[in-house]
Protein backbone atom coordinates (compact mmCIF):
# COMPACT_ATOMS: atom_id res chain seq x y z
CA UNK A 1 25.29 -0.77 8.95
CA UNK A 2 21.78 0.96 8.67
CA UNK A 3 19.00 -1.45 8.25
CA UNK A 4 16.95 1.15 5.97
CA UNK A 5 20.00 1.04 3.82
CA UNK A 6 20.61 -2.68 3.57
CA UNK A 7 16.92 -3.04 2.99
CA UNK A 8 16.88 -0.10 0.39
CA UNK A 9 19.97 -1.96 -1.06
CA UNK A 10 18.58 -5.28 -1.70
CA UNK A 11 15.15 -3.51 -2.99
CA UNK A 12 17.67 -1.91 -5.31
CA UNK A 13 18.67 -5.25 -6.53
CA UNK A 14 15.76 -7.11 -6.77
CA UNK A 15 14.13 -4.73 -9.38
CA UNK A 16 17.67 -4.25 -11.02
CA UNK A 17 17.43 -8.03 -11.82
CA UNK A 18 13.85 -7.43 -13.63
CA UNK A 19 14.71 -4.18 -15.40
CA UNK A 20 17.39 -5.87 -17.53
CA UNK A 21 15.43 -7.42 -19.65
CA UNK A 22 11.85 -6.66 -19.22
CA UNK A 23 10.93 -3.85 -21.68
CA UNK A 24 14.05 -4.75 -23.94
CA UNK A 25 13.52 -8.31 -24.18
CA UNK A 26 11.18 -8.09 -27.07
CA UNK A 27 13.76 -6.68 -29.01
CA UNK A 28 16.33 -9.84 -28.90
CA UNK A 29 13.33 -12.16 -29.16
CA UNK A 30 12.55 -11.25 -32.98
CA UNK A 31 16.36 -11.45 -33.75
CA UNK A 32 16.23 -14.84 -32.28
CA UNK A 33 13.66 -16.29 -34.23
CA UNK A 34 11.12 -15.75 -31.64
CA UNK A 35 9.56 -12.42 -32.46
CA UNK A 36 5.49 -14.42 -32.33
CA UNK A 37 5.84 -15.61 -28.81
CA UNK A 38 6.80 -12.10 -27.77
CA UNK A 39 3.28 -11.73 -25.52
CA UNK A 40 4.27 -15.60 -24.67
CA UNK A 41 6.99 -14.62 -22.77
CA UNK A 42 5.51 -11.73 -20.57
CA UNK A 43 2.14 -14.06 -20.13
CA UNK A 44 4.64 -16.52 -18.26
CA UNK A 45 4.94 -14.22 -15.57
CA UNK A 46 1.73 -14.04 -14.87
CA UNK A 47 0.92 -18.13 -14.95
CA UNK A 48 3.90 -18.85 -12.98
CA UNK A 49 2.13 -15.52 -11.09
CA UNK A 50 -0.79 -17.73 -10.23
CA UNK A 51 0.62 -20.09 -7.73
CA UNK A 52 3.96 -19.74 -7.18
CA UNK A 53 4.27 -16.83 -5.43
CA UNK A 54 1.67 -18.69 -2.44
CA UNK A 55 3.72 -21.83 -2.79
CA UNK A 56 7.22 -20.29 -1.59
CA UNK A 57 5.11 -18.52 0.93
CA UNK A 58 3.89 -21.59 2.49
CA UNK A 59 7.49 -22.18 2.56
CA UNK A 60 8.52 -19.24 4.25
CA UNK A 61 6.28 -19.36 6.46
CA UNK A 62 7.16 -22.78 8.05
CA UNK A 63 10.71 -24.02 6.89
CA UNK A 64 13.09 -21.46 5.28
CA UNK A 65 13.42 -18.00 6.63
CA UNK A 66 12.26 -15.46 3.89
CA UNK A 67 15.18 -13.71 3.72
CA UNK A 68 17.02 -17.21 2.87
CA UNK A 69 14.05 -18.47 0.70
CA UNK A 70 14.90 -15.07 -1.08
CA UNK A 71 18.34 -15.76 -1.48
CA UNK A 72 17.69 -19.32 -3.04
CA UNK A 73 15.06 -18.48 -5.64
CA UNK A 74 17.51 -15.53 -6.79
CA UNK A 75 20.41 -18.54 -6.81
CA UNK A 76 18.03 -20.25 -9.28
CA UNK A 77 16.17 -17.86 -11.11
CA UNK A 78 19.82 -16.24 -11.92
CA UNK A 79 21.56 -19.67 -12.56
CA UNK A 80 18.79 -20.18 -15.38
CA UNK A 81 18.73 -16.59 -16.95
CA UNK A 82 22.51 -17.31 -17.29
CA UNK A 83 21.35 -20.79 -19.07
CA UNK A 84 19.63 -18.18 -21.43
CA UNK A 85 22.35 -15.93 -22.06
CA UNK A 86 24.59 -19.13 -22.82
CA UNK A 87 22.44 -20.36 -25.52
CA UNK A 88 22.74 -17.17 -27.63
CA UNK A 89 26.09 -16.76 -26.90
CA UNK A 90 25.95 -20.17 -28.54
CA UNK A 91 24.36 -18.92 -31.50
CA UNK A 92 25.97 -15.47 -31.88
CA UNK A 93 24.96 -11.80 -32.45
CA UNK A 94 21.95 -11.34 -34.29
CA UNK A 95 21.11 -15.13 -35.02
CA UNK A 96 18.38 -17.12 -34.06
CA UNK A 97 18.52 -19.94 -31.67
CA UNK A 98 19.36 -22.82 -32.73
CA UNK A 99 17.27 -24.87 -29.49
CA UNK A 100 14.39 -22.19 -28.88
CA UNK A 101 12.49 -24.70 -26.85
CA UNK A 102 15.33 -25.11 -24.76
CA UNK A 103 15.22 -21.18 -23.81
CA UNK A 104 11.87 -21.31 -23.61
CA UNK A 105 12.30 -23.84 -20.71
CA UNK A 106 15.08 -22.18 -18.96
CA UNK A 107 13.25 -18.70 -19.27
CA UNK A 108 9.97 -20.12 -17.46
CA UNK A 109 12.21 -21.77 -14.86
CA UNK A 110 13.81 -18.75 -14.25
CA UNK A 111 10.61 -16.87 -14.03
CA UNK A 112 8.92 -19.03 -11.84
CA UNK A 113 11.82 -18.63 -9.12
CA UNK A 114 12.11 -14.88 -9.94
CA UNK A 115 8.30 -13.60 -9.26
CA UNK A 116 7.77 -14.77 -5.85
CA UNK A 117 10.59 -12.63 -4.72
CA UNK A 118 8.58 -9.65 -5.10
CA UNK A 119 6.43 -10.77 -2.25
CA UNK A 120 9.51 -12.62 -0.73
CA UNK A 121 11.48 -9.14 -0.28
CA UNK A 122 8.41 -7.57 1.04
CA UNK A 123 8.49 -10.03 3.48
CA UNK A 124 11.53 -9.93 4.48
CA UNK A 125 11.69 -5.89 4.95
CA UNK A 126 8.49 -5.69 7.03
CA UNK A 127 9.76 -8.71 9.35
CA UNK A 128 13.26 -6.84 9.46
CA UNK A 129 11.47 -3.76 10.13
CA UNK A 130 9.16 -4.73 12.77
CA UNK A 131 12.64 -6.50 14.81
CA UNK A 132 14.16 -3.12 14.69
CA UNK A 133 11.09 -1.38 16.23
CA UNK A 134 10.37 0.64 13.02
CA UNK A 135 7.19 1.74 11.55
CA UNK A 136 6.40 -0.11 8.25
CA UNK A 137 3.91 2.69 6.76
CA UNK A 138 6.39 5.53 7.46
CA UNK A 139 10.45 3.86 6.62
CA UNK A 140 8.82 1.24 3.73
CA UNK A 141 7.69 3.65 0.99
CA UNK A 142 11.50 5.18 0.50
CA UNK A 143 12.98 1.66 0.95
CA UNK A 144 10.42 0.66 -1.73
CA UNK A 145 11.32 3.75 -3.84
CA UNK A 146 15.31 2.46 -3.94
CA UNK A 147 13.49 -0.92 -6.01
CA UNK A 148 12.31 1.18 -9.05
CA UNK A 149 15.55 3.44 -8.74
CA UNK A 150 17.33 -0.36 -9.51
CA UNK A 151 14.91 -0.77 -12.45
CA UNK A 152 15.66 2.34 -14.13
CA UNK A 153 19.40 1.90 -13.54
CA UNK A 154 20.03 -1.30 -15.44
CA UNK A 155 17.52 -0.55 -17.91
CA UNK A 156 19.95 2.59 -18.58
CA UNK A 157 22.89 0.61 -18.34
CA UNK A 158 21.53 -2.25 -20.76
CA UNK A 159 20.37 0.97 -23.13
CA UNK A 160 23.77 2.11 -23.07
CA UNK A 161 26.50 -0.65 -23.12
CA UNK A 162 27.92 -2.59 -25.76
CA UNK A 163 29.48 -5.58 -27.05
CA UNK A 164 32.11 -6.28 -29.58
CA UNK A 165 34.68 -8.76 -30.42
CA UNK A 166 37.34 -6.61 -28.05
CA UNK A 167 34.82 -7.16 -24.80
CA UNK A 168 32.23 -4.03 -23.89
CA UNK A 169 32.04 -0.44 -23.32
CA UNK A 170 29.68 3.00 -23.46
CA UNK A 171 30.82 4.21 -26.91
CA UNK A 172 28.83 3.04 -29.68
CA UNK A 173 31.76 1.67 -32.36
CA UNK A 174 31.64 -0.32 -35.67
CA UNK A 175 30.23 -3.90 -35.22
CA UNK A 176 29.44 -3.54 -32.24
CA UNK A 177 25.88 -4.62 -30.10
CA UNK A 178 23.94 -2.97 -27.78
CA UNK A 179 22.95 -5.30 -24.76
CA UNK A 180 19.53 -4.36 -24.88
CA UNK A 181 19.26 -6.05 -28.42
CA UNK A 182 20.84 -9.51 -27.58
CA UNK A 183 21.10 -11.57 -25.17
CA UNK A 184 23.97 -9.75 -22.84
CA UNK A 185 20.49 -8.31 -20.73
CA UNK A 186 19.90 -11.76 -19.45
CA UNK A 187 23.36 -11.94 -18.53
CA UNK A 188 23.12 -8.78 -16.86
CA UNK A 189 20.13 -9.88 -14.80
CA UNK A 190 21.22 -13.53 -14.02
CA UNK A 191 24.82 -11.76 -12.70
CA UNK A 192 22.67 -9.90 -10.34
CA UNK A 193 20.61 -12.22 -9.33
CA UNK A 194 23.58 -13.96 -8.04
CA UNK A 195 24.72 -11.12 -6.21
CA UNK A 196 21.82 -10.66 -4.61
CA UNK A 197 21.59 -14.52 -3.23
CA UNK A 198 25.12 -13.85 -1.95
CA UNK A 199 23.75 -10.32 -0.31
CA UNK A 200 20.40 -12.11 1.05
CA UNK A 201 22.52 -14.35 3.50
CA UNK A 202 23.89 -11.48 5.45
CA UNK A 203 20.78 -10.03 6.00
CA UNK A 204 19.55 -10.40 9.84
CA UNK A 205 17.57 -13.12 10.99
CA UNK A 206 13.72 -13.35 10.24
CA UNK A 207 13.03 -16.03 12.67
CA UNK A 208 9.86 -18.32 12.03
CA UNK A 209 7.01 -18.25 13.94
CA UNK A 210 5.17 -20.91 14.79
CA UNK A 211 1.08 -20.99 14.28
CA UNK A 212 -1.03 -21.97 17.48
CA UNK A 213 -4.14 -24.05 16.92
CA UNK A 214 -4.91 -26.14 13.71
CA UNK A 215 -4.84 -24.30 10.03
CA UNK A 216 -7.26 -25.86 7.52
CA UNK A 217 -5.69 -26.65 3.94
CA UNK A 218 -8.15 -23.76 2.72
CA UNK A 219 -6.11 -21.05 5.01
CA UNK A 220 -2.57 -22.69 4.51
CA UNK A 221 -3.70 -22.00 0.50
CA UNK A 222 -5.03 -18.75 0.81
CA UNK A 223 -8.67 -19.76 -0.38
CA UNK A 224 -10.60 -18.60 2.52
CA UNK A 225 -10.32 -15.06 1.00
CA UNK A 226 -12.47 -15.99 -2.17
CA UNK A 227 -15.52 -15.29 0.44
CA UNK A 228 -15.13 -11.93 -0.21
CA UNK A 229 -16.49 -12.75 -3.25
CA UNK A 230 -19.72 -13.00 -1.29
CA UNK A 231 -20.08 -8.95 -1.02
CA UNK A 232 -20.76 -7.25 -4.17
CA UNK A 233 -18.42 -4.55 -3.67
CA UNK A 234 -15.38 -6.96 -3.23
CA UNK A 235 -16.61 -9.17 -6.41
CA UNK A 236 -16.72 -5.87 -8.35
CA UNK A 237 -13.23 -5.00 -7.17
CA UNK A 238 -11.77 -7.96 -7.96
CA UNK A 239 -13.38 -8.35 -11.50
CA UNK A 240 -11.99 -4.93 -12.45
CA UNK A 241 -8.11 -5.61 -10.65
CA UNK A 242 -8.11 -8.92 -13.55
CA UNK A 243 -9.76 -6.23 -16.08
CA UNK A 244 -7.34 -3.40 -15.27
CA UNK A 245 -4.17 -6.33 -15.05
CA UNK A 246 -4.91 -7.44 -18.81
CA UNK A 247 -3.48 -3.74 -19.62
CA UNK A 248 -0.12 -4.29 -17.17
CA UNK A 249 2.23 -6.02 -19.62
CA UNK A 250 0.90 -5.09 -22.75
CA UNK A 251 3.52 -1.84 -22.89
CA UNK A 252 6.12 -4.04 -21.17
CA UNK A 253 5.84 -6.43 -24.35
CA UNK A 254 5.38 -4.43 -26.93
CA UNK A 255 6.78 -0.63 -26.44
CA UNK A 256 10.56 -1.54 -27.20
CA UNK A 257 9.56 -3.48 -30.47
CA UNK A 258 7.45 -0.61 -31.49
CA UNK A 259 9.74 2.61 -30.53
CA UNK A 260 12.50 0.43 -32.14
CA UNK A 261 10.19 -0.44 -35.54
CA UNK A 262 11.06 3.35 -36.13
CA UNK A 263 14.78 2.45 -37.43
CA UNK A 264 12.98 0.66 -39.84
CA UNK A 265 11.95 4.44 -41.75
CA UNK A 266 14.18 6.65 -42.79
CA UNK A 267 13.20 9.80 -41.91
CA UNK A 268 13.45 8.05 -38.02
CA UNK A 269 16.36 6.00 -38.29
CA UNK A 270 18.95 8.21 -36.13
CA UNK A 271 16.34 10.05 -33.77
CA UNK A 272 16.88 9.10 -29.96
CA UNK A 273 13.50 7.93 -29.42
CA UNK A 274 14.19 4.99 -32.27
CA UNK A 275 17.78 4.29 -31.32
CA UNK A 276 17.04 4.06 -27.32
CA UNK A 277 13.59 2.48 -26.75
CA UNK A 278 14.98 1.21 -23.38
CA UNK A 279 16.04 4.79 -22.03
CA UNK A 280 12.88 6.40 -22.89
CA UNK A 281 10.36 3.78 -21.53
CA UNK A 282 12.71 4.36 -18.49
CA UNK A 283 10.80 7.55 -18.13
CA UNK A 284 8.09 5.62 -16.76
CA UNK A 285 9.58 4.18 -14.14
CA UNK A 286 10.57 7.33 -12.73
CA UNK A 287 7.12 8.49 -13.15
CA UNK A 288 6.29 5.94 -11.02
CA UNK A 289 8.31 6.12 -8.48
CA UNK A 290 7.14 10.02 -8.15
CA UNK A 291 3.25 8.91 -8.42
CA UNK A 292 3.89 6.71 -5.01
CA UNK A 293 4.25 9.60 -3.22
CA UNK A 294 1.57 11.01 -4.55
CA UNK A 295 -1.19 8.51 -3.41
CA UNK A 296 -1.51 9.32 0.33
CA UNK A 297 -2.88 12.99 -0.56
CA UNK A 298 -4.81 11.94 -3.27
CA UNK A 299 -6.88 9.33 -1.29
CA UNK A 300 -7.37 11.20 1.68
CA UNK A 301 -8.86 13.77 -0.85
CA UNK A 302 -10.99 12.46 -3.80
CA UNK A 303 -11.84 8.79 -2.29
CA UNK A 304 -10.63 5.05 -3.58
CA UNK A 305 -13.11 5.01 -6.23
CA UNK A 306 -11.51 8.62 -7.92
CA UNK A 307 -8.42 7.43 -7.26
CA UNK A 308 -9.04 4.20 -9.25
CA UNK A 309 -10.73 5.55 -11.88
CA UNK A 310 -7.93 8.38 -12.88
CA UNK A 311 -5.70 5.13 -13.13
CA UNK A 312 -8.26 3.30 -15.63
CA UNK A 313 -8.36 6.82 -18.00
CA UNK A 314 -4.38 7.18 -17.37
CA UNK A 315 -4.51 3.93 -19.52
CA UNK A 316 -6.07 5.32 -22.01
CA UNK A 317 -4.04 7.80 -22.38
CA UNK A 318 -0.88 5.65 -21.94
CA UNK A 319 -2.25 3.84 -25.17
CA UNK A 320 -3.33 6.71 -26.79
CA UNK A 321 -0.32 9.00 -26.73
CA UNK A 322 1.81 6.09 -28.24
CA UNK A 323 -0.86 5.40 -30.96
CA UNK A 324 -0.56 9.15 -32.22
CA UNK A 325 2.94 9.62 -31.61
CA UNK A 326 6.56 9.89 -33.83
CA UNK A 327 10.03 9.87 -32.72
CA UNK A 328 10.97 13.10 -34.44
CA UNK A 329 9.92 16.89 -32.46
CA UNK A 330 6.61 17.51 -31.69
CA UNK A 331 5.79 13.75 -32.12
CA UNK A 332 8.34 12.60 -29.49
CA UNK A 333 6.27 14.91 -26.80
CA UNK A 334 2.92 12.37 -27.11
CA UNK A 335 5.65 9.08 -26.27
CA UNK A 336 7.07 11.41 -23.10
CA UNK A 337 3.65 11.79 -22.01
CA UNK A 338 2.58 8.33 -22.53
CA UNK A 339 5.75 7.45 -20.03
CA UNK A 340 4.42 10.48 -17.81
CA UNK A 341 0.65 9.38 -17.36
CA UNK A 342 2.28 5.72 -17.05
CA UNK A 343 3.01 6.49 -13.00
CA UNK A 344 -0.60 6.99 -12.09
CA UNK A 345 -1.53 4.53 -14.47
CA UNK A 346 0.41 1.47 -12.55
CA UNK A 347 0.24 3.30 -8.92
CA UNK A 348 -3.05 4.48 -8.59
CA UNK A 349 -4.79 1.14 -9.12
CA UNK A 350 -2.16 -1.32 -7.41
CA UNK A 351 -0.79 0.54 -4.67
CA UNK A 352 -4.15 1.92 -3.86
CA UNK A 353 -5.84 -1.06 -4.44
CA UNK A 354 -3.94 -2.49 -1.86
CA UNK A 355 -4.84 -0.52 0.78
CA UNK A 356 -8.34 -0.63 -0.27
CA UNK A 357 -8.21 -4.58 0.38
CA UNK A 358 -6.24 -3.35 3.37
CA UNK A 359 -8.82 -1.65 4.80
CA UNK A 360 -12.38 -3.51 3.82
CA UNK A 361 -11.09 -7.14 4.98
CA UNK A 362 -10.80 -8.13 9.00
CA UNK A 363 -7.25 -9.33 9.93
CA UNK A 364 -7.69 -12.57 9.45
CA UNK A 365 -7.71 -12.78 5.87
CA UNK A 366 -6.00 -9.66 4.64
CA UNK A 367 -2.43 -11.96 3.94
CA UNK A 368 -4.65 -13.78 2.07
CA UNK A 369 -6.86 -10.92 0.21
CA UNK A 370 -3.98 -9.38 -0.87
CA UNK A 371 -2.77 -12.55 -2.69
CA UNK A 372 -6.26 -12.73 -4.15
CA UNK A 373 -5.56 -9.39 -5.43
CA UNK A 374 -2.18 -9.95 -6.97
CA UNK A 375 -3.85 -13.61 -8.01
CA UNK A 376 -6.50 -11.32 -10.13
CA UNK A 377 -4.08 -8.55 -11.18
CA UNK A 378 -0.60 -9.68 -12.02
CA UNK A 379 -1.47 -14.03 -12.49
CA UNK A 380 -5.12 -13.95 -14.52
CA UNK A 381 -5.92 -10.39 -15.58
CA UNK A 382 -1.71 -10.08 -16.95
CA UNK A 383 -1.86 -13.39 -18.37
CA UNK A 384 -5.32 -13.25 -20.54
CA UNK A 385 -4.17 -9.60 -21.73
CA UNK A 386 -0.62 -10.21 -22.99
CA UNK A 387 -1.94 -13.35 -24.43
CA UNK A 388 -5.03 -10.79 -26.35
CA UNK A 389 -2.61 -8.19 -27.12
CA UNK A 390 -0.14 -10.66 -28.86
CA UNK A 391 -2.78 -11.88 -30.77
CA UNK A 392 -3.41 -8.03 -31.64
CA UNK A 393 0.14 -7.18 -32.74
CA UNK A 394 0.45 -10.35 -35.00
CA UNK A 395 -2.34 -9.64 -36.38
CA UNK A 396 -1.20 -5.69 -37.47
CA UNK A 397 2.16 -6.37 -37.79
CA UNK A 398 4.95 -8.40 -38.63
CA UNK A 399 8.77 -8.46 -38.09
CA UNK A 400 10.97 -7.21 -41.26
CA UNK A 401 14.83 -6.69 -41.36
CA UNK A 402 14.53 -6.72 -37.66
CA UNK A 403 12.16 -4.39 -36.83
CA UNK A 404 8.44 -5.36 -36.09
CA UNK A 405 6.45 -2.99 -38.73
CA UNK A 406 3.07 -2.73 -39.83
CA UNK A 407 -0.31 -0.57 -38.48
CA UNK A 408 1.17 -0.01 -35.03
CA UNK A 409 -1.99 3.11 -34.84
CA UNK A 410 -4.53 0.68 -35.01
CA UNK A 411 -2.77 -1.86 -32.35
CA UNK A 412 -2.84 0.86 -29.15
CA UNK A 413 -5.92 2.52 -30.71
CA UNK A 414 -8.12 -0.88 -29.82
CA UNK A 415 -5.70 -1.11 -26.37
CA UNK A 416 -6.97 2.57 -25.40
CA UNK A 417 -10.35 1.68 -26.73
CA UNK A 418 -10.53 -1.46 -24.22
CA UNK A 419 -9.42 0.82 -21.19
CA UNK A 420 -11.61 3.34 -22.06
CA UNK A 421 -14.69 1.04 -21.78
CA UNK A 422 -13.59 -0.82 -18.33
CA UNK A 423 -13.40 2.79 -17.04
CA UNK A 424 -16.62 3.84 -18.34
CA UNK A 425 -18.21 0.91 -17.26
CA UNK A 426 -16.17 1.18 -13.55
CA UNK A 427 -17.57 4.55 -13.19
CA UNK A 428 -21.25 3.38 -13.35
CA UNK A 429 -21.53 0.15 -11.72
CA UNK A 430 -18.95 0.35 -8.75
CA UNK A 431 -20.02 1.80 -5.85
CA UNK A 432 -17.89 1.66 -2.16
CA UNK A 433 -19.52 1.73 0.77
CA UNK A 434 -20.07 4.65 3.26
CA UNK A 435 -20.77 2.94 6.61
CA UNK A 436 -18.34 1.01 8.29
CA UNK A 437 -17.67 -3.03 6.84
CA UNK A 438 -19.26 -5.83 8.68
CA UNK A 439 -16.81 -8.05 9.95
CA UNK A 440 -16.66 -10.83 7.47
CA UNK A 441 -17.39 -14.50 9.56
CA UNK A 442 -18.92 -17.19 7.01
């Protein structure tokens, strides 16, 4: 079989097994009782973010191949999601938990297996690449493509299917649940991740290599790239990747709860927007997968720092558009948009930001810069912001009948206002450098 395929296809999965339940989970977490820890949950990603991802690399790197290490994690991460779907099934359809600490714990677990297989399938698909004499820069970006294609796909299928006492189907009926308001999505994505740990062991071999000469602790860690802390430019970059990641989960968290708080008004109750919060964010994830293509011309042409800062303003607008927007016609248009904008909003800054630490770091730490990167993006920056924004929402609004009401305006009106200023402030003070970077030795 093809190897771009069978890469493409376990892309496919691994962002399938995320897309079940990340932008719906919020929904199921106020029926269960757990509606406050919403920006909890999403700031576990990005603590577990911190160091696990470098610990199973360490692995990978000297005692499990990654393609197997990726298999394993997704044979835990799944076997724990499907804890999670087992306890609500244990408390039933639109009941709270009866042991939330108990999901809690299982959730985290899961989490922490599930996030460094991002980096794990990366891996694995350049190593697989390389063996087959193919070039990484040219066959990666469609393989990469076939990951968010995954994401949109269960997102849709979780928007769509439900759940009644005669088993599940497409055709909304009496008394019957749509997965992406219980706990079916985390069946959904631990059923997958299973699939995929099955899938990972027939994947060809990515054979270790063995390092010549001694590796200090500091290397085997990844610390030797906090040095390029030592060149202003870097530490600029860097600040603004954990600025720019406190805005990465905030929609994540909180757009399903808030498209959703719709069926809460009348005049909203049956408009699509309200009734399929999962299918509509969707939108963004197709934007994104469109704005990757986009980033090779628009580098070459306005420059890394242009490029950057039309991803901080796309967040303002990402905010914005939801803050002034309705389900019902024209309103509808400004939460379309705010999906649109969301593709350059994501893409610009981390998939150009990653060639930028590409490009400005000598070989022997750029492994480790990019960690740094993600370290600064998706662990702190993610963390600190979902952990602000929570505060934010509970402080605006509250869950009622279901539905988390209250002065949703004001919420992405201070979330806009916060991007607004880190661009403003980007703008001025960060400057890259014209002649050619001095190799980096002490």
């Amino acid at each position: 079989m093809n190897v771009k395929f069978r890469l493409s296809l376990m892309n496919f999965l691994e962002f399938a097994v995320w897309g079940a339940y990340l932008t719906c989970m919020g929904n199921y977490l106020g029926i269960a009782g757990l509606g406050d820890k919403i920006s909890w949950f999403y700031a576990i990603q990005g603590i577990v973010s911190i160091f696990m991802p470098t610990l199973m690399g360490i692995v990978a790197d000297k005692y499990i191949q990654p393609q197997r290490l990726l298999g394993l994690c997704h044979l835990v991460a799944g076997a724990f999601m499907l804890g999670c779907w087992w306890l609500g099934n244990e408390a039933g359809f639109g009941q709270e938990l009866s042991d939330k600490t108990l999901f809690i714990a299982l959730y985290t677990l899961s989490v922490a297996f599930f996030m460094p297989t991002i980096a794990l399938a990366n891996t694995a698909a350049f190593t697989i690449l390389k063996k087959n004499n193919l070039d990484t820069v040219k066959d990666f970006p469609p393989i990469r493509v076939l990951g968010t294609v995954g994401f949109i796909a269960t997102m849709w299928f979780v928007n769509c299917a439900f759940i009644d006492d005669s088993g599940f189907g497409f055709t909304l009926a009496e008394n019957s649940h749509k997965f992406q308001y219980t706990y079916m999505q985390f069946f959904v994505s631990g059923l997958l991740s299973i699939v995929l740990f099955a899938y990972c062991f027939t994947l060809p071999e990515c054979k270790l290599e063995k390092k010549e000469g001694n590796v200090s602790l500091a290397e085997t860690l990844g610390l030797n790239a906090f040095k390029l802390f030592k060149r202003r430019q870097m530490a600029l970059f860097f600040i603004f990747s954990a600025l720019l990641g406190m805005c990465l989960q905030v929609t994540n968290g909180f757009a399903g709860p808030f498209l959703t708080s719709f069926k809460g008004t009348p005049e909203f109750a049956d408009t699509f927007a309200a009734n399929n919060a999962t299918m509509l964010t969707s939108l963004s994830q197709i934007s994104e997968a469109l704005c990757i293509l986009m980033i090779p011309f628009f580098l070459k042409r306005f420059g890394i720092k242009v490029v950057m800062l039309m991803s901080l303003f796309a967040w303002v607008f990402r905010f914005g558009f939801f803050g002034i927007g309705d389900p019902a016609m024209p309103g509808v248009l400004f939460f379309v948009l705010s999906c649109v904008v969301y593709g350059v909003a994501f893409d610009f800054f981390n998939v150009s930001g990653g060639i930028f630490v590409d490009q400005e770091c000598e070989p022997s730490i750029k492994a480790s810069a990019q960690g740094l990167f993600m370290m600064m993006t998706n662990g702190l920056g993610a963390t600190i912001g979902t952990l602000a924004a929570g505060e934010i929402v509970n402080a605006y609004c509250h869950w009622e009948g279901g539905y988390l009401v209250g002065d949703w305006t004001t919420c992405w009106s201070i979330f806009a206002g916060f991007a607004l200023v880190i661009g403003i402030t980007f703008a001025l003070v960060f400057k890259p450098e014209k002649k050619p970077i001095e190799t980096i030795t002490h």
